[in-house]
C-alpha atoms as a PDB file:
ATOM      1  CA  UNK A   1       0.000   0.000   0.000  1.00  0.00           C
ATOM      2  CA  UNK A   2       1.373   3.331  -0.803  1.00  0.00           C
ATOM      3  CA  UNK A   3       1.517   6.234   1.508  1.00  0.00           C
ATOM      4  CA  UNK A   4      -1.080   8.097  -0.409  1.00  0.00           C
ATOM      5  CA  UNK A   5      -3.647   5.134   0.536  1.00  0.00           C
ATOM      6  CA  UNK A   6      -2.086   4.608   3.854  1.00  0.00           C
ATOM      7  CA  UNK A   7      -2.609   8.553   4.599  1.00  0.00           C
ATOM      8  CA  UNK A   8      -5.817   7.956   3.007  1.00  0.00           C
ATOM      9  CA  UNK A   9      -6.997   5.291   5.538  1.00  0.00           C
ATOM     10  CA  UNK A  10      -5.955   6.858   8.753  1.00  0.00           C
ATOM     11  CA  UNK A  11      -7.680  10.115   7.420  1.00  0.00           C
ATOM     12  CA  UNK A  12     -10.541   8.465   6.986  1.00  0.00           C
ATOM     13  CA  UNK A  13     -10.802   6.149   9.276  1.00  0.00           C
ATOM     14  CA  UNK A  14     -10.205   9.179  12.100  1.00  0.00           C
ATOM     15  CA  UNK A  15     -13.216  11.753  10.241  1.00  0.00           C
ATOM     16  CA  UNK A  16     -15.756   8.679   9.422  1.00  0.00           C
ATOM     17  CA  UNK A  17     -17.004   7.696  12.915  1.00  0.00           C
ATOM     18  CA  UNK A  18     -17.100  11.169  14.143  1.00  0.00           C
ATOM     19  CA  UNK A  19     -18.668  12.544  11.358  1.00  0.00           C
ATOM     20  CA  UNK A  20     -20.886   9.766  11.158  1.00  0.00           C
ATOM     21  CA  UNK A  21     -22.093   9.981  15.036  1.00  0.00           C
ATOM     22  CA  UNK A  22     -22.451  13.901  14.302  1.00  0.00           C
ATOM     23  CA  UNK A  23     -24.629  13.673  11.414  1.00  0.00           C
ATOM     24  CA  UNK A  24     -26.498  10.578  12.966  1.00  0.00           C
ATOM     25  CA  UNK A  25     -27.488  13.047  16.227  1.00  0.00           C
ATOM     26  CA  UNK A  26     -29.657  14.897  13.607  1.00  0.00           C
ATOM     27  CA  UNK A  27     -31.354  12.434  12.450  1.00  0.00           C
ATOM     28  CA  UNK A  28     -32.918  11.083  15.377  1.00  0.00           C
ATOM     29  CA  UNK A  29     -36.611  10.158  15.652  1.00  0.00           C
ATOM     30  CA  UNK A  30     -36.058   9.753  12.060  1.00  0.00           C
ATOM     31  CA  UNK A  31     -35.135   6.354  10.323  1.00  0.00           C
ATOM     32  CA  UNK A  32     -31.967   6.576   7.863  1.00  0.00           C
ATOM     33  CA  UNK A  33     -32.269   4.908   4.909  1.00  0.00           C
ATOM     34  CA  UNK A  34     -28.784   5.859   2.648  1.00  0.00           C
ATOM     35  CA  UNK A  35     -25.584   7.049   3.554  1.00  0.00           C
ATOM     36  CA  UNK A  36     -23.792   7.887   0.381  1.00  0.00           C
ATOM     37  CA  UNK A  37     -20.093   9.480   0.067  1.00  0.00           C
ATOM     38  CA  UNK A  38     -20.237  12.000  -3.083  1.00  0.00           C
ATOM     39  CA  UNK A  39     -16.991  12.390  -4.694  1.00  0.00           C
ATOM     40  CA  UNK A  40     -16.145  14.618  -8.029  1.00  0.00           C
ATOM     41  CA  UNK A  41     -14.691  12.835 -11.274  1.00  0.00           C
ATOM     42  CA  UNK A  42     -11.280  13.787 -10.476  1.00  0.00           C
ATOM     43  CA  UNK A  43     -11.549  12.040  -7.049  1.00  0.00           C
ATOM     44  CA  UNK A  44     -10.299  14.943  -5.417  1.00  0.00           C
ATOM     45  CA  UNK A  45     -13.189  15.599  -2.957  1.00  0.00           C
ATOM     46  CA  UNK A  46     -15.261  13.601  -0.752  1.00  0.00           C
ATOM     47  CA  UNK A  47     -18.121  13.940   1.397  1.00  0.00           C
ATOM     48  CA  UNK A  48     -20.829  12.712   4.029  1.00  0.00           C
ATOM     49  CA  UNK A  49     -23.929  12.771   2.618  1.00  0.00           C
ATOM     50  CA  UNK A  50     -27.237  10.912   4.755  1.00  0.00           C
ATOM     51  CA  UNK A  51     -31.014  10.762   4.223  1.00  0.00           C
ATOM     52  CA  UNK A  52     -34.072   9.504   5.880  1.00  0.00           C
ATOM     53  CA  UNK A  53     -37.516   8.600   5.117  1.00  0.00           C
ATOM     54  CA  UNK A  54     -38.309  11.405   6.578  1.00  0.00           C
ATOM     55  CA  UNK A  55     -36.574  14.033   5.297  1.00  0.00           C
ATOM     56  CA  UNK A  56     -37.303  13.221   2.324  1.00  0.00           C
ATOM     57  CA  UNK A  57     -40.968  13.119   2.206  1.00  0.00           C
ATOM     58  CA  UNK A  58     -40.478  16.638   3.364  1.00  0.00           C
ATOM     59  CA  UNK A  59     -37.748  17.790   0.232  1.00  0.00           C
ATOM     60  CA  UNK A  60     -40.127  15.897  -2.247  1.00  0.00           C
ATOM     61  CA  UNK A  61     -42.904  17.962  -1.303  1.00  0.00           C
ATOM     62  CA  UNK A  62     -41.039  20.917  -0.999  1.00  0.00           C
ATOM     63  CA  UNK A  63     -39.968  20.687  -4.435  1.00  0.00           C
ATOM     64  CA  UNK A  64     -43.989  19.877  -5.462  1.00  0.00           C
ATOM     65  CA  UNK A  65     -44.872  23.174  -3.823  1.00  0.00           C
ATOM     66  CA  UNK A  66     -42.185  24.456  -6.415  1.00  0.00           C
ATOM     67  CA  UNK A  67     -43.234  22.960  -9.210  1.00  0.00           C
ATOM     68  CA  UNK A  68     -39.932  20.887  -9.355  1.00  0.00           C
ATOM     69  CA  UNK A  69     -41.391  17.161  -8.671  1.00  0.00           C
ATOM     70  CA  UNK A  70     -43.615  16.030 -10.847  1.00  0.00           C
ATOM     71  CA  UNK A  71     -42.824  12.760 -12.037  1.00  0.00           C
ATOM     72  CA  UNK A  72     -41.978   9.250 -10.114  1.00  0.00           C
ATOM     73  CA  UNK A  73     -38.629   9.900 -11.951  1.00  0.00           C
ATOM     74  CA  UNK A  74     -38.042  12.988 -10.020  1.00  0.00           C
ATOM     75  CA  UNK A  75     -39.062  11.035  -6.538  1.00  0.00           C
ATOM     76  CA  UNK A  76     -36.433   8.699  -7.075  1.00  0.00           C
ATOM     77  CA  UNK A  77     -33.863  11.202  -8.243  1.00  0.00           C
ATOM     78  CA  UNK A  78     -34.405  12.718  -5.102  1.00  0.00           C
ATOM     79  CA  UNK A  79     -34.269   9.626  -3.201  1.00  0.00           C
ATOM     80  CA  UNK A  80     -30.533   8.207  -4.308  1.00  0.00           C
ATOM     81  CA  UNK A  81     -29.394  11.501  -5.738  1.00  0.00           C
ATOM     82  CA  UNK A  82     -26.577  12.230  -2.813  1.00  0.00           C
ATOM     83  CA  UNK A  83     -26.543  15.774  -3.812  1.00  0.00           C
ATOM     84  CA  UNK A  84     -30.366  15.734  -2.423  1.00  0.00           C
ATOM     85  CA  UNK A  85     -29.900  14.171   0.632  1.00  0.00           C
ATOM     86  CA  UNK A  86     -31.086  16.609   3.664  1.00  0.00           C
ATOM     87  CA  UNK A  87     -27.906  15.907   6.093  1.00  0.00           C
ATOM     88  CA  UNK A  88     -24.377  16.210   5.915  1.00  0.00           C
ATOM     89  CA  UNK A  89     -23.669  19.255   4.837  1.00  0.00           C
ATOM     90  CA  UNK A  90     -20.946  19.861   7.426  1.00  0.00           C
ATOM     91  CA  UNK A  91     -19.182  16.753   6.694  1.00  0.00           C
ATOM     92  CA  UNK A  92     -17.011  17.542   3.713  1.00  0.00           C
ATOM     93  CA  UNK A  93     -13.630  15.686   5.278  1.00  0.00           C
ATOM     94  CA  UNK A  94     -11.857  18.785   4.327  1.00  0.00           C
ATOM     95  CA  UNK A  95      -8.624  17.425   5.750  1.00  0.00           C
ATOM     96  CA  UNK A  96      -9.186  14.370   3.143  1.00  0.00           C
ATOM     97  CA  UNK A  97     -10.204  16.418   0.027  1.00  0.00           C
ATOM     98  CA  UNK A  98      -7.072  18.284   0.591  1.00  0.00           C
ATOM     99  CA  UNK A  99      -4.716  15.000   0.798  1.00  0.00           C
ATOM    100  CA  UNK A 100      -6.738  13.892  -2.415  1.00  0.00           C
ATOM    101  CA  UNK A 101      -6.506  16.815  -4.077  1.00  0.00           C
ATOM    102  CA  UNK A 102      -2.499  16.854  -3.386  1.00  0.00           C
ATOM    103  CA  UNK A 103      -2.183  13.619  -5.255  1.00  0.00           C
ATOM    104  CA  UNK A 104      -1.150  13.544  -8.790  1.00  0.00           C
ATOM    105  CA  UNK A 105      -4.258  11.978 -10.737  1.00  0.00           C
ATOM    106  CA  UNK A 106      -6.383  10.670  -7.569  1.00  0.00           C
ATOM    107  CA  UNK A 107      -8.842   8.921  -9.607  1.00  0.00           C
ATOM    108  CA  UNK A 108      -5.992   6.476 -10.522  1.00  0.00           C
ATOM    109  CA  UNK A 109      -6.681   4.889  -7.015  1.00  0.00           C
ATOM    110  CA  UNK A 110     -10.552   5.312  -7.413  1.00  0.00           C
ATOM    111  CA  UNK A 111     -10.779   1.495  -6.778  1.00  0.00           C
ATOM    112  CA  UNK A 112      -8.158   1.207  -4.067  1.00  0.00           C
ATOM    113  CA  UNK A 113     -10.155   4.396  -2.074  1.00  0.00           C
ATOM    114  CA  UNK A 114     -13.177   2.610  -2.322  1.00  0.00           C
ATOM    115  CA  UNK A 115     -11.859  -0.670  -1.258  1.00  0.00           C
ATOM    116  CA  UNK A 116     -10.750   1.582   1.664  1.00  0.00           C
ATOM    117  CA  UNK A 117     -14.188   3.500   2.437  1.00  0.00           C
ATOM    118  CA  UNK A 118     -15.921  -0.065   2.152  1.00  0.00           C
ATOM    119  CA  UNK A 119     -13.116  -1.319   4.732  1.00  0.00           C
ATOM    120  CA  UNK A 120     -13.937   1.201   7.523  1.00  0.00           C
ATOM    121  CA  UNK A 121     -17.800   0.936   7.398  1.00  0.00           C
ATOM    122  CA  UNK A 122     -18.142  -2.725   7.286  1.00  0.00           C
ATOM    123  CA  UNK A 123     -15.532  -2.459  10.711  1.00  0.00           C
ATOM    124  CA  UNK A 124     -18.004   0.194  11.752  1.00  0.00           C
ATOM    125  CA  UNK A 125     -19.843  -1.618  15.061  1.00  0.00           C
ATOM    126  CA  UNK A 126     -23.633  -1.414  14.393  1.00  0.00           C
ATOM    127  CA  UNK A 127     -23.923  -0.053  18.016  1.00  0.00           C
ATOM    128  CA  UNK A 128     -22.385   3.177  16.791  1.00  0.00           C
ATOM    129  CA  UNK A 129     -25.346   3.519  14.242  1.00  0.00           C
ATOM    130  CA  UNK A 130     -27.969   1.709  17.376  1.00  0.00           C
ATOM    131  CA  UNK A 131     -26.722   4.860  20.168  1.00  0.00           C
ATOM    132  CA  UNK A 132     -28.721   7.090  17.596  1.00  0.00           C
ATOM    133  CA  UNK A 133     -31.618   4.769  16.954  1.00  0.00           C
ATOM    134  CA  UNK A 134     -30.974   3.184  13.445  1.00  0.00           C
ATOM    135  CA  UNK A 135     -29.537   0.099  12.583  1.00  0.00           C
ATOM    136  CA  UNK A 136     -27.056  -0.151  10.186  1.00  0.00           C
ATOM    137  CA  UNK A 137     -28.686  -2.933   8.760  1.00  0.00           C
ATOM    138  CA  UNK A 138     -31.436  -1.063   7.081  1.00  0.00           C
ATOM    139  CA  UNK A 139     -28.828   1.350   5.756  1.00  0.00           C
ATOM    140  CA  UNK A 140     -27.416   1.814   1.862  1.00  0.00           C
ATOM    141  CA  UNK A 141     -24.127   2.540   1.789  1.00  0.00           C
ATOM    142  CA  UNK A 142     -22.645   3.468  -1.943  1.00  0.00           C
ATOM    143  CA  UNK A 143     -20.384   5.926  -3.236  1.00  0.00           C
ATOM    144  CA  UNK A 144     -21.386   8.499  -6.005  1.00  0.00           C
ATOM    145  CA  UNK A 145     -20.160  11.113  -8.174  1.00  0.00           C
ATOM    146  CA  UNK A 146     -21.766  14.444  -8.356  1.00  0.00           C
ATOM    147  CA  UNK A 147     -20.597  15.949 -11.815  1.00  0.00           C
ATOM    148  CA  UNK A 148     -20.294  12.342 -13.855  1.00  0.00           C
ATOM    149  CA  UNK A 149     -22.187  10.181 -16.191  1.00  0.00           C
ATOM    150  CA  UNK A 150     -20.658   7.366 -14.348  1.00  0.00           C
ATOM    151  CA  UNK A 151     -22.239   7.589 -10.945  1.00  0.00           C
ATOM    152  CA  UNK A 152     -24.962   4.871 -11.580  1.00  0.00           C
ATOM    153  CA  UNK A 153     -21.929   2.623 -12.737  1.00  0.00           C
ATOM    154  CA  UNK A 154     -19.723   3.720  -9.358  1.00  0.00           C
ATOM    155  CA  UNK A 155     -23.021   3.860  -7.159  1.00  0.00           C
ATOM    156  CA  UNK A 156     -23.365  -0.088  -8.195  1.00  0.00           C
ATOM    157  CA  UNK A 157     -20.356  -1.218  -7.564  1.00  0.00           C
ATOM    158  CA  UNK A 158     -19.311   0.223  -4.572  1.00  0.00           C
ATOM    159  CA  UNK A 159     -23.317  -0.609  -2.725  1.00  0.00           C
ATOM    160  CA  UNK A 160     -22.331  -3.890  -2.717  1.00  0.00           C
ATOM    161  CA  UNK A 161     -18.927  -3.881  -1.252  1.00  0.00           C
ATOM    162  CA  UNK A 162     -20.844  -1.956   1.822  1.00  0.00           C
ATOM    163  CA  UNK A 163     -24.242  -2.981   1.927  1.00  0.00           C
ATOM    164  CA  UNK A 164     -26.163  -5.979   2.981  1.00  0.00           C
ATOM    165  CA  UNK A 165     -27.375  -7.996   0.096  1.00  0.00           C
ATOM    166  CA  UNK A 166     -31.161  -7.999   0.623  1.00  0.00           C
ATOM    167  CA  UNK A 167     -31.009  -3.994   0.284  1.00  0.00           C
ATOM    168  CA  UNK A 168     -28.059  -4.491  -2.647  1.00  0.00           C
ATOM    169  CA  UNK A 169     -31.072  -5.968  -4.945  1.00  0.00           C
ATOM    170  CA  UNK A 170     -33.146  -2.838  -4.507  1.00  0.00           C
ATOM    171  CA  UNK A 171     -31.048  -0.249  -4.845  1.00  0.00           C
ATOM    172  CA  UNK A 172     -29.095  -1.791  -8.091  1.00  0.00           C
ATOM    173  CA  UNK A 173     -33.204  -1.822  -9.581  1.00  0.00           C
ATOM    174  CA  UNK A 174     -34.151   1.673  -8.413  1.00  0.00           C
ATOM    175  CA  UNK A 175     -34.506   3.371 -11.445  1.00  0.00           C
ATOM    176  CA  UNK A 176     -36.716   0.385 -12.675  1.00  0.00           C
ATOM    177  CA  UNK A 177     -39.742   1.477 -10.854  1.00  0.00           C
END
């Protein structure tokens, strides 16, 4: 392993957890459903992003008051589109985007940093997830990309490496309803 993914580990192995139990103490009385870290194309940025049922019944009829939901397309864009997703916002592992974005071409070790973010939250004890009232078992985990055509493709492969299987079946047919 090089340094770079070494680096890469501790970083994120140190900012998961706490980020994790921070975003998860908003979310309670509410039942998370998808925990999703958005990354660019270059690789060179990564963030928290977490939704619940809750939340977003509330965005998708937010955006019907708007005018901006009007299909059952548009409900399930705003169900798995990370960039949706109500909480997070102050999770942006800035000290990870910056290691990332010192690397020369970080999206050569797109697989190996994935391999690594499905590493921690698998060794992530479900009681972290339980203090907060979810269960991690009910949770999608996948990785996305914000600005690329091949965020289905990414979101796909990564669910699976993180996810238990039952909910790896639904998620891989979501844009089939």
């Amino acid at each position: 392993m090089t340094d770079f993914l070494k680096q890469f580990e501790e970083r994120f192995r140190a900012s998961f957890v706490e980020d994790l139990k921070r975003t998860l103490e908003q979310t309670q009385n509410e039942r998370v459903y998808a925990c999703a870290f958005g990354t660019d194309s270059d690789f060179v940025t990564l963030f928290l992003a977490i939704n619940t049922e809750e939340s977003l019944a509330r965005h998708i009829a937010d955006m019907k008051k708007k005018g901006l939901c009007n299909s059952k397309e548009d409900e399930i864009y705003f169900r798995w589109g990370c960039s949706e997703y109500q909480y997070g916002d102050d999770t942006h592992f800035n000290d990870i985007s910056k290691l990332l974005y010192a690397v020369e071409n970080a999206y050569d070790y797109k697989d190996q940093l994935i391999e690594i973010i499905a590493r921690v939250v698998q060794e992530t004890e479900p009681s972290v997830f339980a203090e907060y009232g979810q269960s991690k078992e009910d949770i999608v985990f996948f990785v996305s990309m914000t600005d690329d055509d091949q965020a289905e493709e990414l979101e796909n492969e990564s669910v699976a490496l993180m996810t238990r299987p039952e909910l790896v079946k639904g998620f891989l047919k979501r844009y089939e309803q």
